[in-house]
PDB file of N, CA and C in Angstrom:
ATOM      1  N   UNK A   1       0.855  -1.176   0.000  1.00  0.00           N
ATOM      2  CA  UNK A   1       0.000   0.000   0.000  1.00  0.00           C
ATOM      3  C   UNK A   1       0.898   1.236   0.000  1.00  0.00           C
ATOM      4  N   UNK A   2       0.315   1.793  -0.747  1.00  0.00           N
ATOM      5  CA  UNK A   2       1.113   3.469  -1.301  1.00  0.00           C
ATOM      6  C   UNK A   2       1.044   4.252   0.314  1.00  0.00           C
ATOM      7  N   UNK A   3       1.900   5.617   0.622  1.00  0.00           N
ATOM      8  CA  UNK A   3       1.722   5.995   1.551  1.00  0.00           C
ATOM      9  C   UNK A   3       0.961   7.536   1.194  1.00  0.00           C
ATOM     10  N   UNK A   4       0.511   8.289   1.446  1.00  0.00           N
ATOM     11  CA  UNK A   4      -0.034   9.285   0.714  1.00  0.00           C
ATOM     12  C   UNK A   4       0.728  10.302   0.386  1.00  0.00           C
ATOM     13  N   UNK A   5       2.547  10.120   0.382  1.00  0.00           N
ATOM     14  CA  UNK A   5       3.160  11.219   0.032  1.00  0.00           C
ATOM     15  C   UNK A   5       3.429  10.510  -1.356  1.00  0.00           C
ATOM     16  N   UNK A   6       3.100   9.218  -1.374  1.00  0.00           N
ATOM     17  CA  UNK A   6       3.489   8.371  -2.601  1.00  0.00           C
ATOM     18  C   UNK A   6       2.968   8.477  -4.031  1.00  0.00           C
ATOM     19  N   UNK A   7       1.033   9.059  -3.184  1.00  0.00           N
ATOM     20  CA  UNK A   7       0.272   8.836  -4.478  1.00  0.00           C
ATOM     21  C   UNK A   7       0.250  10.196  -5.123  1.00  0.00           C
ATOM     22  N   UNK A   8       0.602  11.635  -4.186  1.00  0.00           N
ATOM     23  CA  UNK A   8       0.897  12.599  -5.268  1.00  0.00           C
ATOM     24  C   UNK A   8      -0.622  13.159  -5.037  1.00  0.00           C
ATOM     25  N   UNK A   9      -1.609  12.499  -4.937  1.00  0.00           N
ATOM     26  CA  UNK A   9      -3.262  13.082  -4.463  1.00  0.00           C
ATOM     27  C   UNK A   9      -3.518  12.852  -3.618  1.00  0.00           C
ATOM     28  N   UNK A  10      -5.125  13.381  -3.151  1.00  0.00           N
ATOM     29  CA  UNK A  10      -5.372  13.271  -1.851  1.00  0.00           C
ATOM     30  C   UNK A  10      -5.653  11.181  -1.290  1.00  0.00           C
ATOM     31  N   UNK A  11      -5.082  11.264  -0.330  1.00  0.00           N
ATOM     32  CA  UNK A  11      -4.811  10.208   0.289  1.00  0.00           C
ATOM     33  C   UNK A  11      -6.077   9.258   0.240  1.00  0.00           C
ATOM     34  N   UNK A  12      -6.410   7.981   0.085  1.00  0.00           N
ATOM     35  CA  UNK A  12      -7.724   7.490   0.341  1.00  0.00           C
ATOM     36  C   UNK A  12      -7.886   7.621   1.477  1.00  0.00           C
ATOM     37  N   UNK A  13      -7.111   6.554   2.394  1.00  0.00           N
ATOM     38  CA  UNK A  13      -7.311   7.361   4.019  1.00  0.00           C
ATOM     39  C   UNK A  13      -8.106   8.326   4.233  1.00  0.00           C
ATOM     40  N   UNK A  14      -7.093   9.063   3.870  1.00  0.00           N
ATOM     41  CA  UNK A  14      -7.706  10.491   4.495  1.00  0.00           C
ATOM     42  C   UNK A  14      -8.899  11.518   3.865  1.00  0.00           C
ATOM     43  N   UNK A  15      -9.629  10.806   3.228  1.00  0.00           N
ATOM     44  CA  UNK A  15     -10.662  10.674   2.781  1.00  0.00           C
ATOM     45  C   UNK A  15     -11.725  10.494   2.935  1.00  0.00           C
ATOM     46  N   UNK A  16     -11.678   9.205   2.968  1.00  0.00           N
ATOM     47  CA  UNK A  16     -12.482   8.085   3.881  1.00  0.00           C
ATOM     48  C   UNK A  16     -12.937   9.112   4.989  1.00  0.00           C
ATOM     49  N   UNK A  17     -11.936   8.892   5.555  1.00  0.00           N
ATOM     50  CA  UNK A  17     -11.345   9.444   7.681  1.00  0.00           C
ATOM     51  C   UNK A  17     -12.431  10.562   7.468  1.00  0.00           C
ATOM     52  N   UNK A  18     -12.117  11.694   6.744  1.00  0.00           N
ATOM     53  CA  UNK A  18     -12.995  12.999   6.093  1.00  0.00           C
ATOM     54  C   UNK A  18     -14.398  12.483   6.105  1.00  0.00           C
ATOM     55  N   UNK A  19     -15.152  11.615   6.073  1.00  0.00           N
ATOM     56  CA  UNK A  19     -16.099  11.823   5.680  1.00  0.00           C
ATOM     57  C   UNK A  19     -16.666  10.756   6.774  1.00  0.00           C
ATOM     58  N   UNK A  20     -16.430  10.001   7.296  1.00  0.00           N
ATOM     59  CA  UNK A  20     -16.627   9.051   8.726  1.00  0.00           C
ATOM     60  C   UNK A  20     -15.729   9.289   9.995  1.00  0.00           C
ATOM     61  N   UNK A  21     -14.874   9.974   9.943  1.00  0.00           N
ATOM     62  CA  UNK A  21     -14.203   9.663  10.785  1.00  0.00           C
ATOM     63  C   UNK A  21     -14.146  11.020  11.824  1.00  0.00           C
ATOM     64  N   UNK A  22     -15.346  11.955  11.941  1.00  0.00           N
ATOM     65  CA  UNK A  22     -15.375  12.523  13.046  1.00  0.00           C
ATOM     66  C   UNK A  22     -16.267  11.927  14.400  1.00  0.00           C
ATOM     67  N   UNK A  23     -16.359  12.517  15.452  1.00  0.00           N
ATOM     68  CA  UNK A  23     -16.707  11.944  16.467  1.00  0.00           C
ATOM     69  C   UNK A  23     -17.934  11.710  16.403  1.00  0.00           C
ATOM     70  N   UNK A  24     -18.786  10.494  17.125  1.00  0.00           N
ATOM     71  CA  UNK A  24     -19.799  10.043  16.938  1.00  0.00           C
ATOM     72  C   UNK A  24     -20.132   9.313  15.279  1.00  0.00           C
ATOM     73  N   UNK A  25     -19.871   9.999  14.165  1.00  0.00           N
ATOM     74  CA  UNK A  25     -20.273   9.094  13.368  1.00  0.00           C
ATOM     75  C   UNK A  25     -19.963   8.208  12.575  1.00  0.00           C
ATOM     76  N   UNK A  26     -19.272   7.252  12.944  1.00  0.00           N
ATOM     77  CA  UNK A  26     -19.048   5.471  13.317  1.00  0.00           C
ATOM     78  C   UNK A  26     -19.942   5.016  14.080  1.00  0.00           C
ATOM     79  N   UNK A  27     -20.598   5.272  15.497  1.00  0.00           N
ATOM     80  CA  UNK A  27     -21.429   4.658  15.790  1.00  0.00           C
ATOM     81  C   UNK A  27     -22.866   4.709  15.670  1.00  0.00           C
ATOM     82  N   UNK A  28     -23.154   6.050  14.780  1.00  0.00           N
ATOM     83  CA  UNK A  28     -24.224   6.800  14.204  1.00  0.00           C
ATOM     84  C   UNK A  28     -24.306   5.817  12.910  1.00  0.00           C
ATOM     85  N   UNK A  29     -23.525   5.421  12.244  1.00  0.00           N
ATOM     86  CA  UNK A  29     -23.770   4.573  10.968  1.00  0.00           C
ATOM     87  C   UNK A  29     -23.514   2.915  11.436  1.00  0.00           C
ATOM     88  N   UNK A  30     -22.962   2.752  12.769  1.00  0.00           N
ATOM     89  CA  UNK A  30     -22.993   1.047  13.054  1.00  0.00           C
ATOM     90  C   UNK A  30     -25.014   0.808  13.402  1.00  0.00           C
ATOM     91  N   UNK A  31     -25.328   2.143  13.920  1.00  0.00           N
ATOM     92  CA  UNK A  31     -26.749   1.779  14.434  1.00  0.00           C
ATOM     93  C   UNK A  31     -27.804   1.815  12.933  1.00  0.00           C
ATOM     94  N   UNK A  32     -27.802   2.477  11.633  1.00  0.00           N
ATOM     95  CA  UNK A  32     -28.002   2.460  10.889  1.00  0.00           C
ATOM     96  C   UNK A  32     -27.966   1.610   9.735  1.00  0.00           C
ATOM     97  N   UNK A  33     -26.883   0.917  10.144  1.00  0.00           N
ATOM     98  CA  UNK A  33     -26.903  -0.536   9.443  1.00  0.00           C
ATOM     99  C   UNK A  33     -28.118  -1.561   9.789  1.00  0.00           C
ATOM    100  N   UNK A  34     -28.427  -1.217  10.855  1.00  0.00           N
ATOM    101  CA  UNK A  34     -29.563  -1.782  12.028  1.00  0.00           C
ATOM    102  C   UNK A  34     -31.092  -1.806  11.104  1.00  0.00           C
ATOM    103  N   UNK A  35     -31.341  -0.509  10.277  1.00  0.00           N
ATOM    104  CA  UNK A  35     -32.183   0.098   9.460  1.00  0.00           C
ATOM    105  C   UNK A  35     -32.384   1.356   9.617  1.00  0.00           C
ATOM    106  N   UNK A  36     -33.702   1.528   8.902  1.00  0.00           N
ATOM    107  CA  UNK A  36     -34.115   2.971   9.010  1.00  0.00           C
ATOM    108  C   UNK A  36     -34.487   3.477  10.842  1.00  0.00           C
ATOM    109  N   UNK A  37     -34.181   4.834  11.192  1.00  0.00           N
ATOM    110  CA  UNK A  37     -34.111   4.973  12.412  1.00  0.00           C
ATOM    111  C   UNK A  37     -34.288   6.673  12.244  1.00  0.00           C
ATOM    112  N   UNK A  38     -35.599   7.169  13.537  1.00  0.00           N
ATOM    113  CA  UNK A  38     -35.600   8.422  13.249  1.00  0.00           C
ATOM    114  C   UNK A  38     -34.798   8.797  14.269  1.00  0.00           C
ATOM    115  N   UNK A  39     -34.982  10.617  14.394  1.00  0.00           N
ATOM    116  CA  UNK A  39     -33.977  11.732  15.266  1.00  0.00           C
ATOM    117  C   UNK A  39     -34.122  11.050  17.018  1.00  0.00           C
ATOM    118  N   UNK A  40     -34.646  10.702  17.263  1.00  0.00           N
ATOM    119  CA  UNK A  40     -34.746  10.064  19.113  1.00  0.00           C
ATOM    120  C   UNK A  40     -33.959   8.851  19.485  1.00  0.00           C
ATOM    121  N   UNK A  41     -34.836   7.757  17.578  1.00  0.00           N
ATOM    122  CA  UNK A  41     -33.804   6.787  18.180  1.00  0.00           C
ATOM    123  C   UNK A  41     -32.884   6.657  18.563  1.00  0.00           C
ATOM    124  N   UNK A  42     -32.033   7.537  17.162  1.00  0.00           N
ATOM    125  CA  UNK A  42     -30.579   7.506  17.182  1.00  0.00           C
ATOM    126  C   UNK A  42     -29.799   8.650  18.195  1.00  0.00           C
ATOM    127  N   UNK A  43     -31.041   9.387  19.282  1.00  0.00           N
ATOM    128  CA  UNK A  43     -30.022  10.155  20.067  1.00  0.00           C
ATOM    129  C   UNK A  43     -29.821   9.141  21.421  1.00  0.00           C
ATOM    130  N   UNK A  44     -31.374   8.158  21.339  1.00  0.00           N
ATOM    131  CA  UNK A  44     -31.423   6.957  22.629  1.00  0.00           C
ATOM    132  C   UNK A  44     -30.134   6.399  22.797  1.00  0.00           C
ATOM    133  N   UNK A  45     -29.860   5.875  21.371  1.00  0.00           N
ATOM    134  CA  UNK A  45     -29.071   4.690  21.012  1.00  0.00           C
ATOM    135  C   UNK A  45     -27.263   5.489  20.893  1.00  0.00           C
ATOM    136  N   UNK A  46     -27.321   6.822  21.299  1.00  0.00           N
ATOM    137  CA  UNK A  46     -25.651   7.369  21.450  1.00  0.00           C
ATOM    138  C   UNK A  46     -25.825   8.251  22.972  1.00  0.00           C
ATOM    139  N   UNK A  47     -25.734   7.416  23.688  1.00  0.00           N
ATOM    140  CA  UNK A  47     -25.979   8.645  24.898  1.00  0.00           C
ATOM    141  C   UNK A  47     -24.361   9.437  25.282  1.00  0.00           C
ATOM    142  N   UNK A  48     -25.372  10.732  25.293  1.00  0.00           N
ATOM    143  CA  UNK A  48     -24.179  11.498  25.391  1.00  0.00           C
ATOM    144  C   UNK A  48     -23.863  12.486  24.372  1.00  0.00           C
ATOM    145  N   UNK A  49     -24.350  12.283  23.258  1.00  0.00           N
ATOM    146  CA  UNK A  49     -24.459  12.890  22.102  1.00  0.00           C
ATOM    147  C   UNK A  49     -25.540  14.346  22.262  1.00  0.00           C
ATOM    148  N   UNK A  50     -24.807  15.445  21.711  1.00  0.00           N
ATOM    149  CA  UNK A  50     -26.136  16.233  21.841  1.00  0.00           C
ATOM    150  C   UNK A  50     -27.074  16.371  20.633  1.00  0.00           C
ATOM    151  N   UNK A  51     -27.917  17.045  20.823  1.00  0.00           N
ATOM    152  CA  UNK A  51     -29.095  17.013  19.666  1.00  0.00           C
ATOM    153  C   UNK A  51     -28.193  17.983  18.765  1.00  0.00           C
ATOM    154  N   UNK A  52     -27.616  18.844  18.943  1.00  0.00           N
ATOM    155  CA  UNK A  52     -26.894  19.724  17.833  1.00  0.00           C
ATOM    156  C   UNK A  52     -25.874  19.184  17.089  1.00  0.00           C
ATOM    157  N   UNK A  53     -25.069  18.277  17.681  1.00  0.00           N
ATOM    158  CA  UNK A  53     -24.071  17.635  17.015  1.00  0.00           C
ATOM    159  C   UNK A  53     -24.309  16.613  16.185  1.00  0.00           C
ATOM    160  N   UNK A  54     -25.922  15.467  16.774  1.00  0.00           N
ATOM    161  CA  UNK A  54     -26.330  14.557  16.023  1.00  0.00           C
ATOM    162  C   UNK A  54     -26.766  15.214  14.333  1.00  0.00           C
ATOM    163  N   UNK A  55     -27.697  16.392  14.866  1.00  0.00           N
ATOM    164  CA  UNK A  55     -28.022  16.457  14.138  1.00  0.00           C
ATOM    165  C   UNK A  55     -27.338  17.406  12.367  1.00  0.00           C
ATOM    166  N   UNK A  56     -25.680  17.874  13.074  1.00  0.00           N
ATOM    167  CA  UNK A  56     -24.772  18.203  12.373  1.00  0.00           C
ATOM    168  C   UNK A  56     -24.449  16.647  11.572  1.00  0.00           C
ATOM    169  N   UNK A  57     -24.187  16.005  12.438  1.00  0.00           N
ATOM    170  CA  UNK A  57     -23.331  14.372  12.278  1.00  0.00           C
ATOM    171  C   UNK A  57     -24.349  14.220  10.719  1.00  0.00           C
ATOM    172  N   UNK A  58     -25.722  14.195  10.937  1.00  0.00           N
ATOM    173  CA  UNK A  58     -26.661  13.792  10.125  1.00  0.00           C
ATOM    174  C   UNK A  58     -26.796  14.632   8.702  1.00  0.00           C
ATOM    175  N   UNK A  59     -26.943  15.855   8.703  1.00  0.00           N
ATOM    176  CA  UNK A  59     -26.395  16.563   7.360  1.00  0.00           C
ATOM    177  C   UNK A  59     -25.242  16.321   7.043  1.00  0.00           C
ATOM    178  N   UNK A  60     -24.198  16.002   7.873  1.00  0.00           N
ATOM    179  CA  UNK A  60     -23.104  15.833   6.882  1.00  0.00           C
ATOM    180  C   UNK A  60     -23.039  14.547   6.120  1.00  0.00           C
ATOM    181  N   UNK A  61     -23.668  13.463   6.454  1.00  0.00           N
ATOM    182  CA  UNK A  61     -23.605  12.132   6.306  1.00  0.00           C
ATOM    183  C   UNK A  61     -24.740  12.256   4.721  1.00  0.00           C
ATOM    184  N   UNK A  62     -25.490  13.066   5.184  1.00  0.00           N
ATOM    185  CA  UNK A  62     -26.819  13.403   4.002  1.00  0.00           C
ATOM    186  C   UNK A  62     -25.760  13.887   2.901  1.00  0.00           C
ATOM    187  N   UNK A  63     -24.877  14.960   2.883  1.00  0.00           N
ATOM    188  CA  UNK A  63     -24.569  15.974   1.837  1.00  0.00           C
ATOM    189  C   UNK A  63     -23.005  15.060   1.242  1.00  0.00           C
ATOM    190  N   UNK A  64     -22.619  13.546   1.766  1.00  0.00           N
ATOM    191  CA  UNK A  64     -21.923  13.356   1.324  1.00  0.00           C
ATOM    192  C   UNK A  64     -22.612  12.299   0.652  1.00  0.00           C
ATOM    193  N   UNK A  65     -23.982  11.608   0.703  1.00  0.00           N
ATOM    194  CA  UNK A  65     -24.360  10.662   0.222  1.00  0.00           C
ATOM    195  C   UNK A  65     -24.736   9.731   1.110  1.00  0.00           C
ATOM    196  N   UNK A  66     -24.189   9.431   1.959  1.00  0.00           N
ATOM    197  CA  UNK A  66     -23.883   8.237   3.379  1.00  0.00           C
ATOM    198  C   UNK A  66     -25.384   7.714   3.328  1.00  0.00           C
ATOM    199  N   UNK A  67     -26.292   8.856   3.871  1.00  0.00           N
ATOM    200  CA  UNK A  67     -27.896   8.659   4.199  1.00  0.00           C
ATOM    201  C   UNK A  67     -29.206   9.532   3.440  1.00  0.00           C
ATOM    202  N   UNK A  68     -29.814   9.049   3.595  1.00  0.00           N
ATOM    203  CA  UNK A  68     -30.847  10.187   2.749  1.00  0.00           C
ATOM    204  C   UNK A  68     -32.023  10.461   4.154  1.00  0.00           C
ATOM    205  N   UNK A  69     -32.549  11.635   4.396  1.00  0.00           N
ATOM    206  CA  UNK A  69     -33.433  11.769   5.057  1.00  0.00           C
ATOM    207  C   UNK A  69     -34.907  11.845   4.874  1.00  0.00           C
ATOM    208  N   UNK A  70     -36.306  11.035   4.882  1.00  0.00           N
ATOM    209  CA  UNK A  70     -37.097  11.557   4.468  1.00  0.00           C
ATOM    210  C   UNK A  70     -38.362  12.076   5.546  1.00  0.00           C
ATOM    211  N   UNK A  71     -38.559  13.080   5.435  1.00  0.00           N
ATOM    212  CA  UNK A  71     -39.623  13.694   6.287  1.00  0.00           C
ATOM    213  C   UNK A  71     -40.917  13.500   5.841  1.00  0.00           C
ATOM    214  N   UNK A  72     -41.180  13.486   6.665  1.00  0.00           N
ATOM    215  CA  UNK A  72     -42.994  12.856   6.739  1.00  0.00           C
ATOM    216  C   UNK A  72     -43.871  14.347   7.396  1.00  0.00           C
ATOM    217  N   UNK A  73     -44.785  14.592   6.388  1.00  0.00           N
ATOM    218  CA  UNK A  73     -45.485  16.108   7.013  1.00  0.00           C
ATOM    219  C   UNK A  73     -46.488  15.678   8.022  1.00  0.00           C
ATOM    220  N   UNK A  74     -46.452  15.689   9.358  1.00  0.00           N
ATOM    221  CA  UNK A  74     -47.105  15.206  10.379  1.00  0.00           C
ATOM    222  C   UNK A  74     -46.941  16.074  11.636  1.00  0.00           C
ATOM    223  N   UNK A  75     -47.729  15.810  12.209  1.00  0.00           N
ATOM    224  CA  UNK A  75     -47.864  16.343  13.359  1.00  0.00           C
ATOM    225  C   UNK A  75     -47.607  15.464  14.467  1.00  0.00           C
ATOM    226  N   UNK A  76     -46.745  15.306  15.009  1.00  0.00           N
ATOM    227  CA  UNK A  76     -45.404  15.908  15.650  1.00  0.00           C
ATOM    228  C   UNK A  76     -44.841  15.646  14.137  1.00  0.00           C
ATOM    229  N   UNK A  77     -43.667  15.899  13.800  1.00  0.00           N
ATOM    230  CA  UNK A  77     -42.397  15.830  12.391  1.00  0.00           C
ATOM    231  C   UNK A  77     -42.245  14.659  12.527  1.00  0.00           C
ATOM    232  N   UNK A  78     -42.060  14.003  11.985  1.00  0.00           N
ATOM    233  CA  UNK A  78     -41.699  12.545  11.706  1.00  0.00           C
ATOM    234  C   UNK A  78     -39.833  12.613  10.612  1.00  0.00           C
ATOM    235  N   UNK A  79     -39.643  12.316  11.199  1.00  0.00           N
ATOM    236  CA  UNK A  79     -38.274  12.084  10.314  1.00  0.00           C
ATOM    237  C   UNK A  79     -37.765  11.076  10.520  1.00  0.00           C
ATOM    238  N   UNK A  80     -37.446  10.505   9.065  1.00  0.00           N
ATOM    239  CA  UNK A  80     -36.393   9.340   8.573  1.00  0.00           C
ATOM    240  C   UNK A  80     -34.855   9.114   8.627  1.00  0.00           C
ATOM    241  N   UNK A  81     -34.075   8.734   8.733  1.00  0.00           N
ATOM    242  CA  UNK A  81     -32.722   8.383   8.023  1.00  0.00           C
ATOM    243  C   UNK A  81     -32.587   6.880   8.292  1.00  0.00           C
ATOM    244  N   UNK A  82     -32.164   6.488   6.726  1.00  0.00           N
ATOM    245  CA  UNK A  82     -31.521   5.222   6.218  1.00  0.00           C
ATOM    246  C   UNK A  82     -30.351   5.450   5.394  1.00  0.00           C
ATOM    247  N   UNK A  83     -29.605   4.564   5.320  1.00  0.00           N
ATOM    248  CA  UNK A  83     -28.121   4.523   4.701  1.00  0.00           C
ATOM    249  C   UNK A  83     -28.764   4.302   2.836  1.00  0.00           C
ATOM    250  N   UNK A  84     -27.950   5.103   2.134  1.00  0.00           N
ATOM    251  CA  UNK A  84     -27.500   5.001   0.802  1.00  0.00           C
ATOM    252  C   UNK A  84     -27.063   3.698   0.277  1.00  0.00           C
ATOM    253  N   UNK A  85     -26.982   3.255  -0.717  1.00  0.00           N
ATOM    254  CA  UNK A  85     -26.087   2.163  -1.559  1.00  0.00           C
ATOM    255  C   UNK A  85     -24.953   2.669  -1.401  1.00  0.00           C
ATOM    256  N   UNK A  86     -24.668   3.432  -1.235  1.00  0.00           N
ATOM    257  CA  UNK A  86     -22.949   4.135  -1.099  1.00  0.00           C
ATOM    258  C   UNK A  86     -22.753   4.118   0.678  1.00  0.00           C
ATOM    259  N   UNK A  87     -24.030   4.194   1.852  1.00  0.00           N
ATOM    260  CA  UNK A  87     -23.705   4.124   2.767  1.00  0.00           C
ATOM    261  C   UNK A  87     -23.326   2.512   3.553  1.00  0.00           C
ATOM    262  N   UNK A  88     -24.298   1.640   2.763  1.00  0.00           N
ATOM    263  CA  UNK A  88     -24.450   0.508   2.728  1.00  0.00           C
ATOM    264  C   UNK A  88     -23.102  -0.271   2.181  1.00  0.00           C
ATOM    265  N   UNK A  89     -22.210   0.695   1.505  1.00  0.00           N
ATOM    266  CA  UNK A  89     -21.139  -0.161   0.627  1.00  0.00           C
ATOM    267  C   UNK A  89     -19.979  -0.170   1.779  1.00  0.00           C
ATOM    268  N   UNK A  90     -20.301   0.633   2.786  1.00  0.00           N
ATOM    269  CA  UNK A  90     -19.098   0.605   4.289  1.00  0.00           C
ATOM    270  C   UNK A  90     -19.256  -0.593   5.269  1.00  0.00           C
ATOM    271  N   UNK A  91     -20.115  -1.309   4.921  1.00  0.00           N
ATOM    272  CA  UNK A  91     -20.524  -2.790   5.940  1.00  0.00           C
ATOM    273  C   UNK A  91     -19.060  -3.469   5.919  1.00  0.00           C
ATOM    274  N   UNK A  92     -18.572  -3.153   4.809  1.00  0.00           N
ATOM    275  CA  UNK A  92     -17.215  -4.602   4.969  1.00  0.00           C
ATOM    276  C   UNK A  92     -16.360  -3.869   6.116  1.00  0.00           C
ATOM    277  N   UNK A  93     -15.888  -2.197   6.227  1.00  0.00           N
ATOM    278  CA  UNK A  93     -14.958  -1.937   6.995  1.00  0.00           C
ATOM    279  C   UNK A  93     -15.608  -2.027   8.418  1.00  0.00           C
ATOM    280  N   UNK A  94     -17.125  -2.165   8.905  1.00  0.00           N
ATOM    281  CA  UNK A  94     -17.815  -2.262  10.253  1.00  0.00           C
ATOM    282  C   UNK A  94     -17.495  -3.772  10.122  1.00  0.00           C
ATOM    283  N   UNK A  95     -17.760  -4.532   9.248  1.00  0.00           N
ATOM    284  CA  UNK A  95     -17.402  -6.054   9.774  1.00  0.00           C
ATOM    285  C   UNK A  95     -15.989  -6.006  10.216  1.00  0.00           C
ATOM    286  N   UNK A  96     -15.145  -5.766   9.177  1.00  0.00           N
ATOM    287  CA  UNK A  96     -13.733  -5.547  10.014  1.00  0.00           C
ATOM    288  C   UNK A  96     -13.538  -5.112  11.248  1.00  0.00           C
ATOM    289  N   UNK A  97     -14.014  -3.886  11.393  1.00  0.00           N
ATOM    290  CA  UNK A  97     -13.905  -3.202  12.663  1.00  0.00           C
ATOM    291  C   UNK A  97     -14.500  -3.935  13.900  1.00  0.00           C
ATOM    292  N   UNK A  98     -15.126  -4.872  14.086  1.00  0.00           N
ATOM    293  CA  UNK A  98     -15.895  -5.301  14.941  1.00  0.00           C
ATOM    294  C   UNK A  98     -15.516  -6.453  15.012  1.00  0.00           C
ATOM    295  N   UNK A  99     -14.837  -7.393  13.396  1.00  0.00           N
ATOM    296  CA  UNK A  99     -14.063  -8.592  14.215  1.00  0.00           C
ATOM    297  C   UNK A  99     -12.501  -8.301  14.857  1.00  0.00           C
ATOM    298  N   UNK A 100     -12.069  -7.073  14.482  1.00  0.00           N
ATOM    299  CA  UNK A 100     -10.670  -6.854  15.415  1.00  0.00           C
ATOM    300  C   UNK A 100     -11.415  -6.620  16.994  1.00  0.00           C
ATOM    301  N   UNK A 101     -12.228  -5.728  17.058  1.00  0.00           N
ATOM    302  CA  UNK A 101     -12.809  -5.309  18.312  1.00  0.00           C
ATOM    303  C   UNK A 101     -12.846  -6.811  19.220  1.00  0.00           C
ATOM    304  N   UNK A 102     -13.481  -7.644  18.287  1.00  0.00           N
ATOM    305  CA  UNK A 102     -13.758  -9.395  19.483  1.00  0.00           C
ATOM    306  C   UNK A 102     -12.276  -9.851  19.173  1.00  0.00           C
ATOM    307  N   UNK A 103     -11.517  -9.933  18.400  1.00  0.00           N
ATOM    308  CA  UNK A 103      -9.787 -10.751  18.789  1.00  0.00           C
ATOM    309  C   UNK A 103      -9.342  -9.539  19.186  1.00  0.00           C
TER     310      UNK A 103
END
């Protein structure tokens, strides 16, 4: 594997890292693999997380592709997020990540 002073462009790494790899969302997209999940579940299911950051975590994940959101016009708001075919295509590095986690 090339090192990224090797390839002359921007690094895959650091790429990747760019677009998953700030805080909280790794475990914002391990619970999403789970399925579709609205704004409560996913603040239940990260405690500790605030509603401003989730819901930063969540546009950014939207504006790179990761998830799509769909809102439902209701009373209370109803909101969606499920993972993309492009968010869905990160399962192999969560399987990885989770069989180093058990050895």
């Amino acid at each position: 594997m090339k090192t990224c002073r090797e390839t002359g462009n921007q690094c895959a790494v650091a790429k990747t890292l760019k677009v998953i790899g700030s805080k909280w969302t790794m475990l914002l997209l391990h619970n999403l693999f789970e399925g579709r999940k609205r704004f409560g579940e996913l603040q239940r299911a990260l405690p500790g997380i605030s509603p401003k950051t989730l819901s930063q975590r969540l546009q950014e994940l939207e504006q790179e592709g990761i998830i799509t959101k769909k809102v439902y016009a209701e009373v209370p708001l109803h909101v969606e997020y499920n993972l993309t075919e492009k968010g869905a295509s990160l399962s192999g590095i969560f399987r990885s990540l989770a069989q180093w986690g058990q050895d």
